[in-house]
Protein backbone atom coordinates (compact mmCIF):
# COMPACT_ATOMS: atom_id res chain seq x y z
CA UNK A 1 -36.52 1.33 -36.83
CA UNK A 2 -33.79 2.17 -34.61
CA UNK A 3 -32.54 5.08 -31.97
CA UNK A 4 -28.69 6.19 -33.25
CA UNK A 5 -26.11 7.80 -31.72
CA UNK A 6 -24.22 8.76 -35.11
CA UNK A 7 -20.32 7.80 -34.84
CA UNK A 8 -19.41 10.43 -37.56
CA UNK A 9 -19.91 13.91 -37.30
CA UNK A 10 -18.50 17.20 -38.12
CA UNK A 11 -18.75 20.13 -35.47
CA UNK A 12 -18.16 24.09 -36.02
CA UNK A 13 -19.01 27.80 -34.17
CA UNK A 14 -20.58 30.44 -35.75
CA UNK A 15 -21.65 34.38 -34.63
CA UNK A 16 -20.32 37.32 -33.59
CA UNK A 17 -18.84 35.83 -30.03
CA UNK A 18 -19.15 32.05 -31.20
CA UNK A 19 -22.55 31.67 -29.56
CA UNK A 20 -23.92 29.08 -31.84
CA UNK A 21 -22.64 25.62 -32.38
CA UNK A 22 -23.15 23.67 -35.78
CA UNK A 23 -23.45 19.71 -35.75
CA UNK A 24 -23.46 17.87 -39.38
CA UNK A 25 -24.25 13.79 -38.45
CA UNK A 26 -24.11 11.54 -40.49
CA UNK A 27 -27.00 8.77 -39.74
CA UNK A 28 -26.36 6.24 -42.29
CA UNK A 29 -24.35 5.84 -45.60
CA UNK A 30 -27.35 5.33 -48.19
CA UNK A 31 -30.72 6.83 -48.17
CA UNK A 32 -33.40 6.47 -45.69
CA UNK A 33 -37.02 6.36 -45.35
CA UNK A 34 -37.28 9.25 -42.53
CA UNK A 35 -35.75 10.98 -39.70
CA UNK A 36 -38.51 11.22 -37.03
CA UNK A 37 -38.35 12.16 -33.41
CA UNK A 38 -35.19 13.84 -31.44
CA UNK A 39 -33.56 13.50 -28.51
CA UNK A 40 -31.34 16.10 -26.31
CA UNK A 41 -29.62 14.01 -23.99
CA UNK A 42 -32.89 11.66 -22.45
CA UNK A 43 -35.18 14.85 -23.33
CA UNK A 44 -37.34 13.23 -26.72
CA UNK A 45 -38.57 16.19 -29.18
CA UNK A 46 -41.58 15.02 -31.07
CA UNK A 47 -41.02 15.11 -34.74
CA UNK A 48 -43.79 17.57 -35.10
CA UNK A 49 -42.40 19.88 -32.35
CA UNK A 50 -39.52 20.65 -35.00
CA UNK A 51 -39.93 22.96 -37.82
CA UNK A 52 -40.25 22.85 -41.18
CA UNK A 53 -37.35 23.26 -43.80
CA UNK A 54 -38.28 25.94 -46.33
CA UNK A 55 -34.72 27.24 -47.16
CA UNK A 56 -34.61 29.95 -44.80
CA UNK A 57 -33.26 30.66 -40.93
CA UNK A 58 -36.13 29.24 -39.01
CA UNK A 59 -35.35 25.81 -40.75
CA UNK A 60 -36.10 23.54 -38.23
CA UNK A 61 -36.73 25.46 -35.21
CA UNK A 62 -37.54 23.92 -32.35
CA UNK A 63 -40.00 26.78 -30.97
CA UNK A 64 -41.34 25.25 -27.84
CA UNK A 65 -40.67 23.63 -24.48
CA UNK A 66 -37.31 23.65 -22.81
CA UNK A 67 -35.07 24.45 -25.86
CA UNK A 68 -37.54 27.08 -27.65
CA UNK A 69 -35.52 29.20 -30.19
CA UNK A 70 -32.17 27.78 -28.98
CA UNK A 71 -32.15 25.03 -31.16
CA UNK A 72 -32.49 23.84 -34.96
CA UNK A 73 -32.72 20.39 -36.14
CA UNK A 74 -32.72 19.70 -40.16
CA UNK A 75 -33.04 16.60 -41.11
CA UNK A 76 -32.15 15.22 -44.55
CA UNK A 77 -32.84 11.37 -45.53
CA UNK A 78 -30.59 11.14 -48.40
CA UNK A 79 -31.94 11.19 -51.65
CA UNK A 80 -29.57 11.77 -55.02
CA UNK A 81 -31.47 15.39 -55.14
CA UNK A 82 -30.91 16.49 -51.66
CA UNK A 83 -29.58 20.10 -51.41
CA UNK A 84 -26.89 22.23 -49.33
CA UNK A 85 -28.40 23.29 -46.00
CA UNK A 86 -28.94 26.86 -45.89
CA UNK A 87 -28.41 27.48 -41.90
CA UNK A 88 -24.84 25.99 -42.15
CA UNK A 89 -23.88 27.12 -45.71
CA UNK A 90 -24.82 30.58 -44.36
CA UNK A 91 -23.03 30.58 -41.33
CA UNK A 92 -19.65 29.18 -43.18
CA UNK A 93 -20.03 30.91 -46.69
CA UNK A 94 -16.32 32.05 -46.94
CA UNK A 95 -15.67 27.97 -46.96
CA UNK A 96 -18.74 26.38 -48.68
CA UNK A 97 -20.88 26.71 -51.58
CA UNK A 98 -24.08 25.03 -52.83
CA UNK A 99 -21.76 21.87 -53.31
CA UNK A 100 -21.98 20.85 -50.01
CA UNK A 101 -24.85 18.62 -50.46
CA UNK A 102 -23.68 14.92 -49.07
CA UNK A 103 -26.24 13.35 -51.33
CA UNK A 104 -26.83 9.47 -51.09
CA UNK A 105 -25.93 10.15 -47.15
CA UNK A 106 -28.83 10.46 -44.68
CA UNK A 107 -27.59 13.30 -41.87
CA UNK A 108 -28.91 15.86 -39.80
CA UNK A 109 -27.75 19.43 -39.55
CA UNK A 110 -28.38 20.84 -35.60
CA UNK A 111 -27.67 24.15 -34.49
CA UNK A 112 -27.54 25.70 -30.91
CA UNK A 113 -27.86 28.28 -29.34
CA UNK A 114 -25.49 29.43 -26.12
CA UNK A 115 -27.00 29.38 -23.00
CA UNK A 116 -25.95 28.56 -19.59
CA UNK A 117 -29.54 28.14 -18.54
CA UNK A 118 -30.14 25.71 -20.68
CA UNK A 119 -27.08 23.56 -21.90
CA UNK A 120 -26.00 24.04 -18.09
CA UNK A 121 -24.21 20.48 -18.60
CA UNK A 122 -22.61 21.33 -21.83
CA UNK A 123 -22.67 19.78 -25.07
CA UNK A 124 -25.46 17.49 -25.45
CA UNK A 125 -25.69 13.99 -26.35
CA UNK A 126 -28.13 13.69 -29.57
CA UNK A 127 -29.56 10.66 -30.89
CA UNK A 128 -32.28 10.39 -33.48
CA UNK A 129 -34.96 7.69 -33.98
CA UNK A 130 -34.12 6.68 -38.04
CA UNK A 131 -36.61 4.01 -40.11
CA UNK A 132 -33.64 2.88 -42.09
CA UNK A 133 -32.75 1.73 -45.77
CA UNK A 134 -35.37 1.18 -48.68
CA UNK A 135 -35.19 -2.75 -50.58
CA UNK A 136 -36.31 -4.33 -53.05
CA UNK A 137 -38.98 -6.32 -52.24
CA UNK A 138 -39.64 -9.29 -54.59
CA UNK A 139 -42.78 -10.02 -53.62
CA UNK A 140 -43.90 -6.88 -54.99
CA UNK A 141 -41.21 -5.99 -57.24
CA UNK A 142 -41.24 -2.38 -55.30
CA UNK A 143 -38.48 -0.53 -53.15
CA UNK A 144 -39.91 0.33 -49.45
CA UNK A 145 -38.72 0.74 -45.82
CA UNK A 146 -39.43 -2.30 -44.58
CA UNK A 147 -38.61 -4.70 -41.29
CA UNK A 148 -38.98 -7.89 -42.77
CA UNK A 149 -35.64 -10.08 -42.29
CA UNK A 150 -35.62 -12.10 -45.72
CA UNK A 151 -36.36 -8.04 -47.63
CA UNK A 152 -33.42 -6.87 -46.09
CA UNK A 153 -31.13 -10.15 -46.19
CA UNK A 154 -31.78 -10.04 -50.05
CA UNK A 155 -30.62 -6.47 -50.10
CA UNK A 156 -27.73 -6.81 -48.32
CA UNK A 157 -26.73 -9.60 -50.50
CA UNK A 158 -27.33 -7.98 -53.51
CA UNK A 159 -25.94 -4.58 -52.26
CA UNK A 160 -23.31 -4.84 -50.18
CA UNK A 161 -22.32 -8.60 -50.89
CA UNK A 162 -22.65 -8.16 -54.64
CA UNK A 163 -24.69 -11.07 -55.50
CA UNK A 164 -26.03 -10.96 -58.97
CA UNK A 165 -30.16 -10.85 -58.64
CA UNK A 166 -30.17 -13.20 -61.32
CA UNK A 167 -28.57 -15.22 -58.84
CA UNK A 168 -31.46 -14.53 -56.03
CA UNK A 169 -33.53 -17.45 -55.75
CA UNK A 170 -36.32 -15.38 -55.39
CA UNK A 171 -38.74 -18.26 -54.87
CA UNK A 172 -37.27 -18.78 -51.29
CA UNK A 173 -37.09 -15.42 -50.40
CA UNK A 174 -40.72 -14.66 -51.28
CA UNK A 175 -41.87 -17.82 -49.31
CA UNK A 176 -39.40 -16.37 -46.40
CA UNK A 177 -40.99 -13.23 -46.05
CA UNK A 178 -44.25 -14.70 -46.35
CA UNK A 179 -43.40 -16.49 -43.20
CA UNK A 180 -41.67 -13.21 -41.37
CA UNK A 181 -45.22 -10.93 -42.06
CA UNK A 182 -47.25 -13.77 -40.86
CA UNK A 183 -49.26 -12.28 -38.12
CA UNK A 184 -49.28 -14.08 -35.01
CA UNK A 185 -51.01 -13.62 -31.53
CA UNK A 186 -49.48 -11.37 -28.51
CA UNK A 187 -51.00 -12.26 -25.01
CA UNK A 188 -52.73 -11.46 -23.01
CA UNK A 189 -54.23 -8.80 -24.83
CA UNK A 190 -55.84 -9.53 -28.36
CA UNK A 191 -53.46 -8.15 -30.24
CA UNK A 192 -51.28 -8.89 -33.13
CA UNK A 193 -47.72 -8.67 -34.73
CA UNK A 194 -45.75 -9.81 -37.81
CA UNK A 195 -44.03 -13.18 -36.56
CA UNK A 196 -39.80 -11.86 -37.75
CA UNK A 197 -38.82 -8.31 -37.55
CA UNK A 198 -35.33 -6.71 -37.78
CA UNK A 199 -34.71 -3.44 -36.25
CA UNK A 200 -30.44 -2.43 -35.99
CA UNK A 201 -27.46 -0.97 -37.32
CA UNK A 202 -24.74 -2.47 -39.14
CA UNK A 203 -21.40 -1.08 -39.82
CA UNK A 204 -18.77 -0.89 -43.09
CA UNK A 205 -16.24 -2.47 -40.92
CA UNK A 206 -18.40 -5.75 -40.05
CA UNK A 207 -17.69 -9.00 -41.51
CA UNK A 208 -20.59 -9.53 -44.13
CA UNK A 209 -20.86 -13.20 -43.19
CA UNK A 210 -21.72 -12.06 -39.28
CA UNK A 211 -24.32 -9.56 -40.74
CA UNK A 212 -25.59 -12.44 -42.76
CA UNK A 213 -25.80 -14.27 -39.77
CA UNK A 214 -27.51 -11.56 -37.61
CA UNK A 215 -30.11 -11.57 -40.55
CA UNK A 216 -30.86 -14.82 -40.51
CA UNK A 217 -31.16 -15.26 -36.91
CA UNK A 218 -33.68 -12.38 -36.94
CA UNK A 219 -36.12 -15.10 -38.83
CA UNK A 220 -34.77 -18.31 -37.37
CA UNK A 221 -33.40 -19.35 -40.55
CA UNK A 222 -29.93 -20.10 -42.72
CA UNK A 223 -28.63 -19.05 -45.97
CA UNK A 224 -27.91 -22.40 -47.89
C-alpha cells in the first residue's frame, strides 16, 4: 500500500478552445489489486467521492467539493481484459481506436476542466494511493494483494529474477511468512499488528540484488 507520484505519463488538450486537459499515468507495469483514493496537489478525494465507470462521459466524475464537474478520474488496475477508455478515445478519435487498451499496465486516465478559479496555480500535482501487485502465496497456493515480505520476495524471485518455482524452497518461505503475519502487541493501546510488512515501489532500472535486499530487510531476514 503505497501513495505514487507516477514517473510516466502521457498528457494531451481536447475541446473547442483546448479547455480540457487529458492525463494517461501509468501506476505500475503489471496488474494491481486497486486504485483507491486521489489526491490534487495535498487536496485527498475519497475513492467514493469519484464516479463510476460505465462507458460513458460522466466516467469518473468527481461531482462534489472543490473540483465538482471539473474533473474525471478513471482508474484501471490492469487486468489482460481491460478496455480503451471512452473519455480519451473520444476526445482523440481521429488518432485512436479501441486498441488503445494498455492491458497488463495499471494507469489512470484524468481529465480537467479549465478554470482559473480553481486550478489558479496551474497544473496539478496528482498522486494516487495504489495496493500494489497480486503473488502467489504458497501457503495457500492462491494469488492475492498481500504485504507480507517473504509473499512478495518469492514473487519477485520467481517473476522478475526468473527463479524456477521448482527451485522455491517453499518450506522456508511458508515458515517465513508465518513469522511476518504473526500478530504482535502495539502499546499503549490494546491493539494489534502483523509483526513484517512491506509497503513501496520498486523500479525496472534497480539492481535485483538491492530489491532483494530491501525485501529481506523488511522481515529481518537473508536469502541463503
Amino acid at each position: 500500500l503505497v501513495r505514487l507520484l507516477p514517473a510516466s505519463q502521457l498528457i494531451a488538450s481536447s475541446g473547442t478552445n483546448g479547455e480540457y486537459l487529458h492525463f494517461v499515468q501509468a501506476v505500475a507495469g503489471h496488474e494491481c489489486e486497486a486504485i483507491t483514493d486521489v489526491w490534487i496537489n495535498q487536496d485527498q478525494i475519497a475513492s467514493a467521492s469519484i464516479g463510476a465507470i460505465t462507458g460513458a462521459g460522466t466516467d469518473g466524475l468527481v461531482s462534489t467539493g472543490t473540483y465538482a464537474n471539473h474533473l474525471w478520474i478513471r482508474r484501471v488496475v490492469g487486468t489482460a481484459t481491460d478496455t480503451a477508455d471512452y473519455i480519451f478515445t473520444t476526445a482523440f478519435a481521429s488518432v485512436l481506436t479501441s486498441a488503445f487498451r494498455g492491458r497488463g499496465v495499471a494507469k489512470v486516465y484524468t481529465r480537467l476542466k479549465y478554470s482559473t478559479d480553481i486550478w489558479k496555480d496551474g497544473v496539478p500535482e496528482i498522486t494516487y494511493l495504489i495496493k500494489g501487485r497480486k503473488c502467489y502465496d504458497p501457503r495457500t497456493a492462491t494469488t492475492i494483494w498481500t504485504q507480507n515480505p517473504a509473499v512478495c520476495l518469492r514473487d519477485f524471485l520467481v517473476t522478475y529474477v526468473g527463479v524456477a518455482s521448482g527451485n522455491i524452497d517453499d518450506t522456508s518461505f511458508i515458515a517465513a511468512a508465518n513469522v511476518c503475519d504473526a500478530l504482535v502487541d502495539i502499546p499503549p493501546a490494546a491493539t494489534q499488528q502483523a509483526r513484517y510488512t512491506c509497503n513501496g515501489v520498486f523500479f525496472q532500472n534497480q539492481d535485483p540484488k538491492e530489491i532483494i535486499q530491501q525485501l529481506c530487510e523488511a522481515m529481518m531476514g537473508r536469502c541463503v
